[in-house]
Protein backbone atom coordinates (compact mmCIF):
# COMPACT_ATOMS: atom_id res chain seq x y z
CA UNK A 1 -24.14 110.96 49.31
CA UNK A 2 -26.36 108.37 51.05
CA UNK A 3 -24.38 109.40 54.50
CA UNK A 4 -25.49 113.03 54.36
CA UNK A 5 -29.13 112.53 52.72
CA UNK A 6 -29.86 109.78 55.86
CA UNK A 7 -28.20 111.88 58.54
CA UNK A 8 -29.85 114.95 57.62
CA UNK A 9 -33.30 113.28 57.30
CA UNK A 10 -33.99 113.94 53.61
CA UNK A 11 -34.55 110.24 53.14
CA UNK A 12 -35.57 107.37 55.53
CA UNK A 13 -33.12 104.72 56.34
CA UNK A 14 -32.75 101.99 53.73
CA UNK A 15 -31.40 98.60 54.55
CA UNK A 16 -30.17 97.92 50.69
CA UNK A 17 -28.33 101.34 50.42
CA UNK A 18 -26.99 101.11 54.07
CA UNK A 19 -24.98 97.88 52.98
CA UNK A 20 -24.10 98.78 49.73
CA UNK A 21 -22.55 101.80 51.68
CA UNK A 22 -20.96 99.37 54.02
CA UNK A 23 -19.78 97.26 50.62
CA UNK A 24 -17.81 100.43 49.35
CA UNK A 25 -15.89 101.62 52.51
CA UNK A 26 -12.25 102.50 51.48
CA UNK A 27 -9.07 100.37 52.37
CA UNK A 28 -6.90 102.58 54.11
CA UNK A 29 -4.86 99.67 56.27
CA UNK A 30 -2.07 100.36 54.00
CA UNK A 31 -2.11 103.68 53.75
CA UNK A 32 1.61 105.20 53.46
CA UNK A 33 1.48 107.99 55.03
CA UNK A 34 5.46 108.45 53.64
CA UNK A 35 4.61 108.38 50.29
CA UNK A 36 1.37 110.67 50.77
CA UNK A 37 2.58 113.23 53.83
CA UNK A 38 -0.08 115.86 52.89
CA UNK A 39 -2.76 112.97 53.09
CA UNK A 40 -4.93 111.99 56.04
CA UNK A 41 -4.89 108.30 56.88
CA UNK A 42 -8.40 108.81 58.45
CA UNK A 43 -11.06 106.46 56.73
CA UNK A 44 -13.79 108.83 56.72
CA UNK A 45 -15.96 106.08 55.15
CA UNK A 46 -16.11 104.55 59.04
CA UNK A 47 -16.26 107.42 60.79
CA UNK A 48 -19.80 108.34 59.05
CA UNK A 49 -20.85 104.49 59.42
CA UNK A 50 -20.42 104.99 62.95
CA UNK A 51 -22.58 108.09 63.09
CA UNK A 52 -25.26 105.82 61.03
CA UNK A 53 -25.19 103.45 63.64
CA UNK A 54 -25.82 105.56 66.41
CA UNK A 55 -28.65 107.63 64.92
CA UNK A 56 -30.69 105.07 63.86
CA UNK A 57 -29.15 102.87 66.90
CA UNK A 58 -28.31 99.93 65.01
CA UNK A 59 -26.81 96.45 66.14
CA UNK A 60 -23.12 96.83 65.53
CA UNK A 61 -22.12 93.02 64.10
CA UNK A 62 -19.28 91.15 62.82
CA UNK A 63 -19.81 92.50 59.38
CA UNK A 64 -19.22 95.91 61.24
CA UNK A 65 -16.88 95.23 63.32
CA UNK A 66 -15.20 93.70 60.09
CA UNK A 67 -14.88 96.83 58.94
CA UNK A 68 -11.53 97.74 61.70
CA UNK A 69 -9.54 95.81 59.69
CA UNK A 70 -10.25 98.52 56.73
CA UNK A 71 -8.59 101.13 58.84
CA UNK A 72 -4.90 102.67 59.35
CA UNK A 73 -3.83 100.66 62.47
CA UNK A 74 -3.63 103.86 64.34
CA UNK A 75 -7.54 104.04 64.42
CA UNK A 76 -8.10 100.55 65.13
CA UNK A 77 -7.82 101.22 68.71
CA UNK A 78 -9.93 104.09 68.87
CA UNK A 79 -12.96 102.13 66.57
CA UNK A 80 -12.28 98.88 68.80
CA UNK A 81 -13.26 101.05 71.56
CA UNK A 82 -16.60 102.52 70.10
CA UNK A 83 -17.76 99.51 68.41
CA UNK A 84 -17.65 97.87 71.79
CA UNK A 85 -17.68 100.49 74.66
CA UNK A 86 -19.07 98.24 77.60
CA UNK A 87 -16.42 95.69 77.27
CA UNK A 88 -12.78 97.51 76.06
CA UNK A 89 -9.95 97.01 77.04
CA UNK A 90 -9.60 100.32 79.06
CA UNK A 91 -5.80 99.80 79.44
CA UNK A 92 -5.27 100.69 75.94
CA UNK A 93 -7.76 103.85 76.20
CA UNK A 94 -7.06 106.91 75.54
CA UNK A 95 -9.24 110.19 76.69
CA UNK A 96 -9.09 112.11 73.69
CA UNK A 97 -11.17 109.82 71.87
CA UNK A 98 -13.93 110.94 73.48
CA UNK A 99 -13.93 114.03 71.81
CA UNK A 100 -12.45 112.76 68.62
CA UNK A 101 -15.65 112.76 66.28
CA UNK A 102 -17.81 115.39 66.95
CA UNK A 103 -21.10 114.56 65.63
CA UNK A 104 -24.41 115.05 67.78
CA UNK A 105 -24.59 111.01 67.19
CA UNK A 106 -21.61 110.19 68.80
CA UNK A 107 -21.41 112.96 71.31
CA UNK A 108 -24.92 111.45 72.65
CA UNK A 109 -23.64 108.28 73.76
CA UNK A 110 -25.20 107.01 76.85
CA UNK A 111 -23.18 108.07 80.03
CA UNK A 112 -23.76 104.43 81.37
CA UNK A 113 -21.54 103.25 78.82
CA UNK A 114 -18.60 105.39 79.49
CA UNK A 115 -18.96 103.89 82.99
CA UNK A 116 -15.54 102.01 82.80
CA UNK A 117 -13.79 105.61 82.63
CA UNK A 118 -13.79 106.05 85.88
């Protein structure tokens, strides 16, 4: 709830709520997608961090970037990437990801950081 009430500007960021957010992301790095086939292995939880981060343009930090080892490893890339865009390893990207989450936060990125996609 305190995703969607800050990204739709019904209330003003808050520090204390955007960690306890952080606090309660979802472990998904063991997610079996076997044993759950009609699940997604997504962590949603990060996703909407991310779109935090780049409304209010926050400092992404090692308690962030922490936050990659919550996901399936087949995201990890894909977060490595946009938690550090300047200084990935393009080798391992992929051009999909750039249209991958579509909010108007993400989508906004600066050109001058997708300058190593050339």
């Amino acid at each position: 709830m305190y995703l969607d009430v800050t990204l739709y500007d019904i209330i003003d960021f808050d520090e204390l709520l955007y960690g306890k957010y952080i606090s309660q992301i979802v472990d998904m790095s063991n997610f079996d997608e076997v044993k759950f086939p009609f699940h997604t292995f997504q962590n949603l939880d990060v996703y909407n961090l991310m779109s935090i981060i780049f409304k209010f343009d926050l400092k992404i930090d090692d308690q962030i970037r922490n936050q990659i080892n919550k996901l399936h490893p087949k995201e990890r890339d894909y977060f490595d990437w946009l938690m550090n865009i300047d200084n990935y390893n393009y080798s391992k990207f992929q051009a999909y990801w750039i249209l991958k989450s579509q909010t108007k936060y993400l989508k906004n990125l600066d050109s001058k950081n997708l300058k190593n996609l050339n």
